[in-house]
C-alpha atoms as a PDB file:
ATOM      1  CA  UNK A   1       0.712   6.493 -25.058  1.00  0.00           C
ATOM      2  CA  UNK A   2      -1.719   6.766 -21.907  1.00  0.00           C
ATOM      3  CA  UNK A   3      -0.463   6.308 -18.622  1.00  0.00           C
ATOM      4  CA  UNK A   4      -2.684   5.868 -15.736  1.00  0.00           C
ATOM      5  CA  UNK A   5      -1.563   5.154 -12.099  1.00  0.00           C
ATOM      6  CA  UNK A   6      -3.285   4.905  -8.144  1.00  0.00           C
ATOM      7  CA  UNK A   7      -1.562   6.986  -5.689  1.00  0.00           C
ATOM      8  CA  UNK A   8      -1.479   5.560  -2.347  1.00  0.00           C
ATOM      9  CA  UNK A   9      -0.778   6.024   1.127  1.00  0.00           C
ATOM     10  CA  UNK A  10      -0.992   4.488   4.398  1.00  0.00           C
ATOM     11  CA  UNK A  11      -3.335   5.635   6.902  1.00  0.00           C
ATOM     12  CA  UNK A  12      -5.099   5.482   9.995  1.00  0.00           C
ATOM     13  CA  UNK A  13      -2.074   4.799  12.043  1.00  0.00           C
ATOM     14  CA  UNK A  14      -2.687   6.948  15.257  1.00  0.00           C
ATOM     15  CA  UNK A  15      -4.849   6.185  18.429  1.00  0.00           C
ATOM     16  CA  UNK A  16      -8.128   7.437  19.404  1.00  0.00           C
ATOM     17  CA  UNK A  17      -7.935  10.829  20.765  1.00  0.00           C
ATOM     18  CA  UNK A  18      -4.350  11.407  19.525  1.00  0.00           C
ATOM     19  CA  UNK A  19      -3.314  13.376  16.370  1.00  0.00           C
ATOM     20  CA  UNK A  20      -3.874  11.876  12.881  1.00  0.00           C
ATOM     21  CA  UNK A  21      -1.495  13.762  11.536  1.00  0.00           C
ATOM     22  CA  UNK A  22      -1.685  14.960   8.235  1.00  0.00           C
ATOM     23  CA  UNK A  23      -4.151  12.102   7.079  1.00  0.00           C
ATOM     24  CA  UNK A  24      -7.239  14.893   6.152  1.00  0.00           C
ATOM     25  CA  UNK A  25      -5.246  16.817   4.028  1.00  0.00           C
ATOM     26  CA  UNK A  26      -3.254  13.995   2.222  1.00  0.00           C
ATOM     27  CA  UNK A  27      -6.501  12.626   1.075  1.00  0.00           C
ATOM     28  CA  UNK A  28      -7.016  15.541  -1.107  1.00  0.00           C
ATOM     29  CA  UNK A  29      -3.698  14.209  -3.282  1.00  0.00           C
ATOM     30  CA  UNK A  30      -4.107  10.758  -3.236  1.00  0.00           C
ATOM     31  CA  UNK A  31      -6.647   8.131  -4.969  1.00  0.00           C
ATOM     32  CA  UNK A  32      -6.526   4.860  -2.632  1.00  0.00           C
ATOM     33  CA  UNK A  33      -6.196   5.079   0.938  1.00  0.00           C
ATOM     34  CA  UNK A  34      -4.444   1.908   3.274  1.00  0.00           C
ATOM     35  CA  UNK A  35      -6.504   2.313   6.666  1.00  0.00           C
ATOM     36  CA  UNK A  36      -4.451  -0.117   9.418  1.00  0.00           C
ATOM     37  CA  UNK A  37      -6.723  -2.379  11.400  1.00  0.00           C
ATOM     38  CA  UNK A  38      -5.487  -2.518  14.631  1.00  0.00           C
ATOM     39  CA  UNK A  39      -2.580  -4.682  14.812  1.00  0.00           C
ATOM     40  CA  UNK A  40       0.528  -2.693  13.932  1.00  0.00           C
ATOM     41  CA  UNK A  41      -1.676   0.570  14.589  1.00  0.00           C
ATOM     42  CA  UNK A  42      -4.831   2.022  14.867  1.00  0.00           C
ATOM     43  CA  UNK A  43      -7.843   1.264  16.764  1.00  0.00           C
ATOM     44  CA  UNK A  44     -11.541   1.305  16.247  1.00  0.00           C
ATOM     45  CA  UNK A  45     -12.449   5.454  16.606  1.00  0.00           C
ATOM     46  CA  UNK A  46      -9.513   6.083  14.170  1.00  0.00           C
ATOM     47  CA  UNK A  47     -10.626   2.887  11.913  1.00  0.00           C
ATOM     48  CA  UNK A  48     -14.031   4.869  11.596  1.00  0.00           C
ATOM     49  CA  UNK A  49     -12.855   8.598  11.462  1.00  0.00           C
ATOM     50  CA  UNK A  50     -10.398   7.444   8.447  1.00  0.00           C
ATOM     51  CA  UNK A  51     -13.176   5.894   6.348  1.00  0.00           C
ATOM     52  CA  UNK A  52     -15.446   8.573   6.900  1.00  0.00           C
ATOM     53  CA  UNK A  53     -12.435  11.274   5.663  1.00  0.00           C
ATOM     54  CA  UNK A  54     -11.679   8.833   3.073  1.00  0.00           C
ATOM     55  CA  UNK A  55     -15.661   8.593   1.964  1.00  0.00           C
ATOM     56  CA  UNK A  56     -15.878  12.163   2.199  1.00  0.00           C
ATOM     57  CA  UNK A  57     -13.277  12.673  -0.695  1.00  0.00           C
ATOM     58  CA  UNK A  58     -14.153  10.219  -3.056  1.00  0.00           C
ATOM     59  CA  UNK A  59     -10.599   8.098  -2.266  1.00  0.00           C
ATOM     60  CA  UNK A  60     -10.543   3.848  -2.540  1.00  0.00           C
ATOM     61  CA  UNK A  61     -10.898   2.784   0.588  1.00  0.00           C
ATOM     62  CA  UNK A  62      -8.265  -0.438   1.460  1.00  0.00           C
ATOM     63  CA  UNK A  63      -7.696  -2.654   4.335  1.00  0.00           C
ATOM     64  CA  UNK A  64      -4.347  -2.276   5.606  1.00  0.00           C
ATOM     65  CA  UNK A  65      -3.445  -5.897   7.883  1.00  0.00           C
ATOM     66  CA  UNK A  66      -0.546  -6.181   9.282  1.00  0.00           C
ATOM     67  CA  UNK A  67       1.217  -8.959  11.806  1.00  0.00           C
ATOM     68  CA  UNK A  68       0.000  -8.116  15.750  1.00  0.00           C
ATOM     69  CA  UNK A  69       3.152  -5.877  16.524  1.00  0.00           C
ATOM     70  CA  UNK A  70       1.822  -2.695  18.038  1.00  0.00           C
ATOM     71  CA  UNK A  71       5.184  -1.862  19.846  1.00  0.00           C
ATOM     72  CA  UNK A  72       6.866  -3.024  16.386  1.00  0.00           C
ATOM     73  CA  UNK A  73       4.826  -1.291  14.051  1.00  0.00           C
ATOM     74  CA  UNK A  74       4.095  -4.512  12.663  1.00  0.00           C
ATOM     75  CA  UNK A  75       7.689  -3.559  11.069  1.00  0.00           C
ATOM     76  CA  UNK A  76       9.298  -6.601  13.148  1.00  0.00           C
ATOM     77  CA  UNK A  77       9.609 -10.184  11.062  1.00  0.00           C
ATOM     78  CA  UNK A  78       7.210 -12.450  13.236  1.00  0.00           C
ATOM     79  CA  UNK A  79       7.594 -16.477  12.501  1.00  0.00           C
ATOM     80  CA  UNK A  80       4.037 -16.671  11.338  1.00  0.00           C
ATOM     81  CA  UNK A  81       2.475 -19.854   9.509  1.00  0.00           C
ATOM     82  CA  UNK A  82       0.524 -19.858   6.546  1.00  0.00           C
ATOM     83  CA  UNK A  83      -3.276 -20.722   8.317  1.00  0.00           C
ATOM     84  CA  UNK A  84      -2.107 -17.926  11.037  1.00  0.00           C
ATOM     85  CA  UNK A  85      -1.382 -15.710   7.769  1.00  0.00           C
ATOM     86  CA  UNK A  86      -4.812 -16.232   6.372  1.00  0.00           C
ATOM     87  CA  UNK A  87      -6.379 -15.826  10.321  1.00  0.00           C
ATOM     88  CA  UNK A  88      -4.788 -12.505  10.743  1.00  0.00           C
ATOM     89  CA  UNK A  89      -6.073 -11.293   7.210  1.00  0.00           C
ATOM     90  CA  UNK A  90      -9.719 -12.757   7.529  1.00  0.00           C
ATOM     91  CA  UNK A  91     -10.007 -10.991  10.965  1.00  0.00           C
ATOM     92  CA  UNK A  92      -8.319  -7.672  10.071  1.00  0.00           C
ATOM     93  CA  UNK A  93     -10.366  -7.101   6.630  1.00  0.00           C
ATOM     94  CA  UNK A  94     -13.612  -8.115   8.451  1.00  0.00           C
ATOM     95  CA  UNK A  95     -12.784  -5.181  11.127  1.00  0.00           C
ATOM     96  CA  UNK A  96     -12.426  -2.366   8.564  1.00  0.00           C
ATOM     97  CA  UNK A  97     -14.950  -3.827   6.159  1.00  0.00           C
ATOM     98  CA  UNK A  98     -17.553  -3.818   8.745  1.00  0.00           C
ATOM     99  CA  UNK A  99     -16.755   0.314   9.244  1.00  0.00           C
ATOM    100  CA  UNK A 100     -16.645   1.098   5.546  1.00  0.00           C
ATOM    101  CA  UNK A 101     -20.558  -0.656   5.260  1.00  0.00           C
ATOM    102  CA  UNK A 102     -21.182   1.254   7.974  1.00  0.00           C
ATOM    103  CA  UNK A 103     -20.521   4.151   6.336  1.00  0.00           C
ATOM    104  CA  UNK A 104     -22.877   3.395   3.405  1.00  0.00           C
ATOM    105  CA  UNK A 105     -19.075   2.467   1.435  1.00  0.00           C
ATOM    106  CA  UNK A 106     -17.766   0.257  -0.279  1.00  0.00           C
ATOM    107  CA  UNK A 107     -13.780  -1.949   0.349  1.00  0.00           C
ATOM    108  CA  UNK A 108     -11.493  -1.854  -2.962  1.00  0.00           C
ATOM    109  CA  UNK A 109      -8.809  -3.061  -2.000  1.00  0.00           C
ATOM    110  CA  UNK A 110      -6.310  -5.397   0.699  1.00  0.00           C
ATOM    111  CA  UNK A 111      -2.815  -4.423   0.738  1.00  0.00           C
ATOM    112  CA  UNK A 112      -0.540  -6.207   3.808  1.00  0.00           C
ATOM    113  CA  UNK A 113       1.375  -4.009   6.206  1.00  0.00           C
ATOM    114  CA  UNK A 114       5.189  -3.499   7.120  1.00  0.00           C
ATOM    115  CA  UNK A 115       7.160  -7.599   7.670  1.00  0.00           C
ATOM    116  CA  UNK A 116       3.877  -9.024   6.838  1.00  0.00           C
ATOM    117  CA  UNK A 117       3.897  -7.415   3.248  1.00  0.00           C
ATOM    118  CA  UNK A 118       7.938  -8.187   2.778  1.00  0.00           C
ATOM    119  CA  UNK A 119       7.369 -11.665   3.906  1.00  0.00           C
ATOM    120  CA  UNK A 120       4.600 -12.573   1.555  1.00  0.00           C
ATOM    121  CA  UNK A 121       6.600 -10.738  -1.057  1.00  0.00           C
ATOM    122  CA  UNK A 122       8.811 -13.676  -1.237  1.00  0.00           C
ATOM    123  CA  UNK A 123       7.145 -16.305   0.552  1.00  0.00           C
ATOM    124  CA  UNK A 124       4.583 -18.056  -1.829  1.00  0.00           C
ATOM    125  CA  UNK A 125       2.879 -20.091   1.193  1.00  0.00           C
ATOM    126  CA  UNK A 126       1.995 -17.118   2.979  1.00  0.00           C
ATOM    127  CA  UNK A 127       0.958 -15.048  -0.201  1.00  0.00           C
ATOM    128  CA  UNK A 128      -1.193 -17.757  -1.194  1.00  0.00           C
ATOM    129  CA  UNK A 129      -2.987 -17.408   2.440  1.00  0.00           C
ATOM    130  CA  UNK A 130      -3.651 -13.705   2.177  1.00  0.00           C
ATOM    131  CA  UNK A 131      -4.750 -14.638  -1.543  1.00  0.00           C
ATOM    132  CA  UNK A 132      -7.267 -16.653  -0.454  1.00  0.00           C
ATOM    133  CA  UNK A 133      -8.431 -14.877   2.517  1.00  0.00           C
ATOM    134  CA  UNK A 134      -9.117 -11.761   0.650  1.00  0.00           C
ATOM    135  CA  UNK A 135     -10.997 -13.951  -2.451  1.00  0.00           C
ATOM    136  CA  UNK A 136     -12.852 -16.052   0.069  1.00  0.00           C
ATOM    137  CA  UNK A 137     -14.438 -12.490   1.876  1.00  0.00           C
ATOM    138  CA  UNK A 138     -14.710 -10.886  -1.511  1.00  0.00           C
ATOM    139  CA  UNK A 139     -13.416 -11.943  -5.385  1.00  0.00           C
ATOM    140  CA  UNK A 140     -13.715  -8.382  -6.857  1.00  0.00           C
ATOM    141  CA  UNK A 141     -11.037  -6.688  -4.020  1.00  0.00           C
ATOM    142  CA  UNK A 142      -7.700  -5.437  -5.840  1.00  0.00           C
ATOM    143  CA  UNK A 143      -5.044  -7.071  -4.096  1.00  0.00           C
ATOM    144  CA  UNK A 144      -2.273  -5.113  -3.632  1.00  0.00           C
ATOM    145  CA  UNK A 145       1.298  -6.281  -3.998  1.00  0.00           C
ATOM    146  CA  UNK A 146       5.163  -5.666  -4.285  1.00  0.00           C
ATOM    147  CA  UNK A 147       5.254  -5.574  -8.415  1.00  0.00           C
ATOM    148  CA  UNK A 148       6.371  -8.673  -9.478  1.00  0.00           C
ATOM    149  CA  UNK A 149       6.156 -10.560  -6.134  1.00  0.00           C
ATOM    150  CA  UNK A 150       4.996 -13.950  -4.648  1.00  0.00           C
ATOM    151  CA  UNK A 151       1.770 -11.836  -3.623  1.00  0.00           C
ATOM    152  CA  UNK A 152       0.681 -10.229  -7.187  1.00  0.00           C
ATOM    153  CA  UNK A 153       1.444 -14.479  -8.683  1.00  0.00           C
ATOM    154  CA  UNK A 154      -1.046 -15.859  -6.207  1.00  0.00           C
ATOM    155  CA  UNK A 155      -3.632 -13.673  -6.257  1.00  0.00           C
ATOM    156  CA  UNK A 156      -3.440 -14.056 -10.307  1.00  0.00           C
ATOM    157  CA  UNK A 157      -3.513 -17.609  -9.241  1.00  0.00           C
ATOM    158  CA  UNK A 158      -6.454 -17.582  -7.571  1.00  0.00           C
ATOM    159  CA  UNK A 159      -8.593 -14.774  -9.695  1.00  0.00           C
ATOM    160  CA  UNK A 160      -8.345 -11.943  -8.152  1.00  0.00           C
ATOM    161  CA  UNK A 161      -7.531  -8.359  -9.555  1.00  0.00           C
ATOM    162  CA  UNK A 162      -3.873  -7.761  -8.481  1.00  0.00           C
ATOM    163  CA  UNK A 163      -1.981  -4.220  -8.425  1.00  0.00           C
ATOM    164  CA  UNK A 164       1.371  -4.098  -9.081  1.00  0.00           C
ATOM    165  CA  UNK A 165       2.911  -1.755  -6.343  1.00  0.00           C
ATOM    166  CA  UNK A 166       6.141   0.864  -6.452  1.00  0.00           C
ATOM    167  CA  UNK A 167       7.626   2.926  -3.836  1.00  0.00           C
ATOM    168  CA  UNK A 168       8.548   6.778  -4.444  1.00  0.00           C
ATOM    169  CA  UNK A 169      10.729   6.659  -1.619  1.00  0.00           C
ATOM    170  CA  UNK A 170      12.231   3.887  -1.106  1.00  0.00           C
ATOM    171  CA  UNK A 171      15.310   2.025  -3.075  1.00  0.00           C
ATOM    172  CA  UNK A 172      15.154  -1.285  -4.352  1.00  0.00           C
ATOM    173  CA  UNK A 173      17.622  -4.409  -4.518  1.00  0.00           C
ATOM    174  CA  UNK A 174      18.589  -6.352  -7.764  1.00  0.00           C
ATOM    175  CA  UNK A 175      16.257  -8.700  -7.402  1.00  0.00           C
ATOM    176  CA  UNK A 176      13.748  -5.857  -7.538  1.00  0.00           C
ATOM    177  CA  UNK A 177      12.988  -5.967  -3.854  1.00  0.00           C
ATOM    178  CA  UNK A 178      13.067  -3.365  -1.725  1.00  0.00           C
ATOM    179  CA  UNK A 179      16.405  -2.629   0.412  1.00  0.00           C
ATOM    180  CA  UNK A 180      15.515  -3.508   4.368  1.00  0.00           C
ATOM    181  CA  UNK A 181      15.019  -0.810   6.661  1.00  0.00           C
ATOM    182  CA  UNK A 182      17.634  -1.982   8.188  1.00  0.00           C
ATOM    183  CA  UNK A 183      20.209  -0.494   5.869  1.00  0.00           C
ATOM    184  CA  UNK A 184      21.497   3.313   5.759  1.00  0.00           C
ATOM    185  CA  UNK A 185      20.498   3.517   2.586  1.00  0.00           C
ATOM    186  CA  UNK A 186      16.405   2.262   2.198  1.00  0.00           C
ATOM    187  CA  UNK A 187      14.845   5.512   2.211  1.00  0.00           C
ATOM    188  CA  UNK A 188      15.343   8.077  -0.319  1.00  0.00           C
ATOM    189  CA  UNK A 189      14.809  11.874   1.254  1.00  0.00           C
ATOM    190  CA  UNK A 190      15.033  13.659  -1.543  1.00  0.00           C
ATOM    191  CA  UNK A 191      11.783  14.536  -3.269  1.00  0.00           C
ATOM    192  CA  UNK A 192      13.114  15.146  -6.824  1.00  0.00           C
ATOM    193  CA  UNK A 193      15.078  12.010  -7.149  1.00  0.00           C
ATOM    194  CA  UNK A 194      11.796  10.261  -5.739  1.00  0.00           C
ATOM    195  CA  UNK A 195       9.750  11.687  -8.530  1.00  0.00           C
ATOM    196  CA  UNK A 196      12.012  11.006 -11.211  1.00  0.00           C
ATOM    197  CA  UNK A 197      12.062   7.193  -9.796  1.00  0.00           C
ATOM    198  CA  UNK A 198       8.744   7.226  -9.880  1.00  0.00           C
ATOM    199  CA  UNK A 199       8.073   8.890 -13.561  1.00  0.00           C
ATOM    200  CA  UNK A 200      10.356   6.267 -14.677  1.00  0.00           C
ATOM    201  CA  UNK A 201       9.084   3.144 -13.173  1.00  0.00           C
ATOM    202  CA  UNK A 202       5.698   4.663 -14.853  1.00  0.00           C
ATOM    203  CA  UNK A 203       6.900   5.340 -18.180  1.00  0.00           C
ATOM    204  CA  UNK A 204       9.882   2.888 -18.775  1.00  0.00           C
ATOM    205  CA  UNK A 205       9.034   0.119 -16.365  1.00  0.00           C
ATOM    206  CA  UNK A 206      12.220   0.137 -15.076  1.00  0.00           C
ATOM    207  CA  UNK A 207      13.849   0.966 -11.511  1.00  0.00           C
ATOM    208  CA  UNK A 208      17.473   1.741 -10.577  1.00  0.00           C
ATOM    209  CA  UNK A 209      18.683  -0.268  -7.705  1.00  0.00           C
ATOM    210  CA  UNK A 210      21.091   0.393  -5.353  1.00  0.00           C
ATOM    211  CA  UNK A 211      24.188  -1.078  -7.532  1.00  0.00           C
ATOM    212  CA  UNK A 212      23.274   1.283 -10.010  1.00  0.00           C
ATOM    213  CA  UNK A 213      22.058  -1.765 -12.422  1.00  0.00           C
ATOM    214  CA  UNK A 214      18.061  -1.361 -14.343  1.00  0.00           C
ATOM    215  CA  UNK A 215      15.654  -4.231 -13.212  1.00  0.00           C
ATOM    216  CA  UNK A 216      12.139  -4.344 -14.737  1.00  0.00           C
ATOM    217  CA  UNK A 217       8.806  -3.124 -12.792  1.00  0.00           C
ATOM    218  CA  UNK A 218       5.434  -2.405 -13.593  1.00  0.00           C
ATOM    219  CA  UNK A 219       3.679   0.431 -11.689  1.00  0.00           C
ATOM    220  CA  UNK A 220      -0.581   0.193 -10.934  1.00  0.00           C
ATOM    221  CA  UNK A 221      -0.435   1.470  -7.836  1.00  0.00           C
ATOM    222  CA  UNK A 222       2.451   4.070  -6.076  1.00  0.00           C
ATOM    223  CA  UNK A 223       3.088   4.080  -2.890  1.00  0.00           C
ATOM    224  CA  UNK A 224       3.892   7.510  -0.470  1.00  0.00           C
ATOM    225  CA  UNK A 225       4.421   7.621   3.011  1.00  0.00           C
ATOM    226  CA  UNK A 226       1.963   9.890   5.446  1.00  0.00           C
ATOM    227  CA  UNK A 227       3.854   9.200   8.400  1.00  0.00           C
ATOM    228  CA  UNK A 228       7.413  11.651   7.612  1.00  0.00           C
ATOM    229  CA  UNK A 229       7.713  15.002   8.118  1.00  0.00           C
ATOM    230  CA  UNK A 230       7.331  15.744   4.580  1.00  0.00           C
ATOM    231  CA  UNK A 231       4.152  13.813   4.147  1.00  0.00           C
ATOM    232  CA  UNK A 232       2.029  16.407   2.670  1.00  0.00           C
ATOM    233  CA  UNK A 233       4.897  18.419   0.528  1.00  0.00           C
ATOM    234  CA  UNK A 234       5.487  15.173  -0.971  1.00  0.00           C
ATOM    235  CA  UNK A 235       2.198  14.348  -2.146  1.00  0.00           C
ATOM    236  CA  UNK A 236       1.587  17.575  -3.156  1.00  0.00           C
ATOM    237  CA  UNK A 237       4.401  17.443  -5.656  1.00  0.00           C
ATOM    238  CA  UNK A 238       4.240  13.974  -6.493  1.00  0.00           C
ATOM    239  CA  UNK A 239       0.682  14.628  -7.723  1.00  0.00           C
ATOM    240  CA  UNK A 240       0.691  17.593  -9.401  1.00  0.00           C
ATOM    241  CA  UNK A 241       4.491  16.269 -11.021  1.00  0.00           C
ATOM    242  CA  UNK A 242       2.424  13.234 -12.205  1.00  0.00           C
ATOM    243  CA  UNK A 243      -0.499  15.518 -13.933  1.00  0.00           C
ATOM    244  CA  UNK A 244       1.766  17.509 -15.303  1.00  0.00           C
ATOM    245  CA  UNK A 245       4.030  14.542 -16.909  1.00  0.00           C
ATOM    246  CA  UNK A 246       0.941  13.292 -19.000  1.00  0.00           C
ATOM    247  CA  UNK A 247       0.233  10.427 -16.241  1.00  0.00           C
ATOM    248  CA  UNK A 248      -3.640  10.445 -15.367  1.00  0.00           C
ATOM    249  CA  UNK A 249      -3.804   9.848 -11.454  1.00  0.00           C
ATOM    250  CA  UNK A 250      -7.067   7.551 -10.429  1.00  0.00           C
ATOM    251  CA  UNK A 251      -8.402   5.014  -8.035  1.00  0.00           C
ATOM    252  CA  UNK A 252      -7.156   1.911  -9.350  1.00  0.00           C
ATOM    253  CA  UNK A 253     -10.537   0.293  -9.397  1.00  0.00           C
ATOM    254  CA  UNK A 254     -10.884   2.709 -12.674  1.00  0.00           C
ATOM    255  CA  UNK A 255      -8.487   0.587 -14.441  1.00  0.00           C
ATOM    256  CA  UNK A 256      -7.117  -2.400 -13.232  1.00  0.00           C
END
């Protein structure tokens, strides 16, 4: 059987003159890149300087939106209605879109940010918003989603091309969601029990959650984090773990 997954990471978090961290070099292990637009992080230098890196390396270039929460990290669950949903999208795509056709590129994908991303996971009003926001600027984005969520159903609704999205490092609730920050036991630090998560939501479809009880997931696109200390072992190992497992790593625009 084949297997074929998008690696992913979030990017373009920093400000202006201020490190970037390890965003250069991470781009040589991933396949889709989320640049933020400006709300939770980022700003227009580091907007441009990502999609140039990201251009530069051959790596899908996504829009990253997330609620207007700078000292938050757009992390922080904002009452937000569904118009200001669809508002917040339009404006944040347009920002990095505009960059990436600067750049003689081209946008592949939307994928919301931090509470704006959990919220729409469950709420179907503000899913369909960000749905139709990212169909109305352009029907052949990939819409990236929490597998299984309110977000992947109304983009399907409307037409777009959804991608079903896992975490490597984070754990996930029985209702296949992911545990809140919040809790002691959301992240998961060690690398080798992220990989084998991760080879088994590819392979089997299935995810362990935190009651030790097997929910079903489907995995287009995996998610790492660039922003821990780790960043770069991890997606080091995670990629070369994946080649190595028979899984063929690729934008997801190659097969979605």
């Amino acid at each position: 059987m084949s297997y074929k997954v998008d690696l992913n990471c979030d990017m373009g978090e920093s400000f202006g003159t201020y490190t970037m961290g390890h965003d250069a070099e991470i781009l040589d292990y991933v396949t889709s890149a989320n640049i933020a637009c400006g709300f939770h992080a980022g700003d227009p230098a580091t907007m441009r300087k990502t999609v140039q890196l990201a251009l530069e390396k051959n790596v899908g270039i996504g829009a990253h939106p997330g609620l207007q929460d700078l000292v938050g990290f757009g992390r922080r669950n904002i009452a937000i209605s569904p118009q200001e949903a669809y508002d917040l999208t339009v404006y944040q795509i347009g920002a990095l879109s505009g960059f990436v056709q600067a750049e003689g590129g081209r946008l592949q994908h939307v994928k919301a940010h931090g509470a704006l991303y959990n919220m729409a996971a469950k709420n179907a009003a503000l899913s369909e918003a960000i749905a139709e926001a990212v169909y109305k600027i352009d029907p052949e984005l990939v819409l990236f989603g929490l597998s299984g969520s309110e977000i992947i159903r109304a983009g399907q609704k409307i037409g777009l091309h959804t991608a079903n999205e896992v975490f490597s490092d984070r754990t996930y609730q029985p209702d296949a969601t992911l545990t809140p920050r919040t809790q002691p036991n959301a992240l998961i630090t060690d690398p080798q029990t992220a990989i084998n998560q991760v080879v088994r939501m590819i392979k089997e479809n299935k995810v362990q959650t935190v009651e030790h009880q097997d929910v079903d997931i489907q995995a287009d696109t995996i998610c790492i984090h660039g922003d821990g200390a780790m960043a770069l072992d991890f997606a080091v190992q995670i990629s070369q773990t994946l080649r190595e497992t028979g899984i063929q790593v690729m934008k997801v625009q190659e097969f979605i």
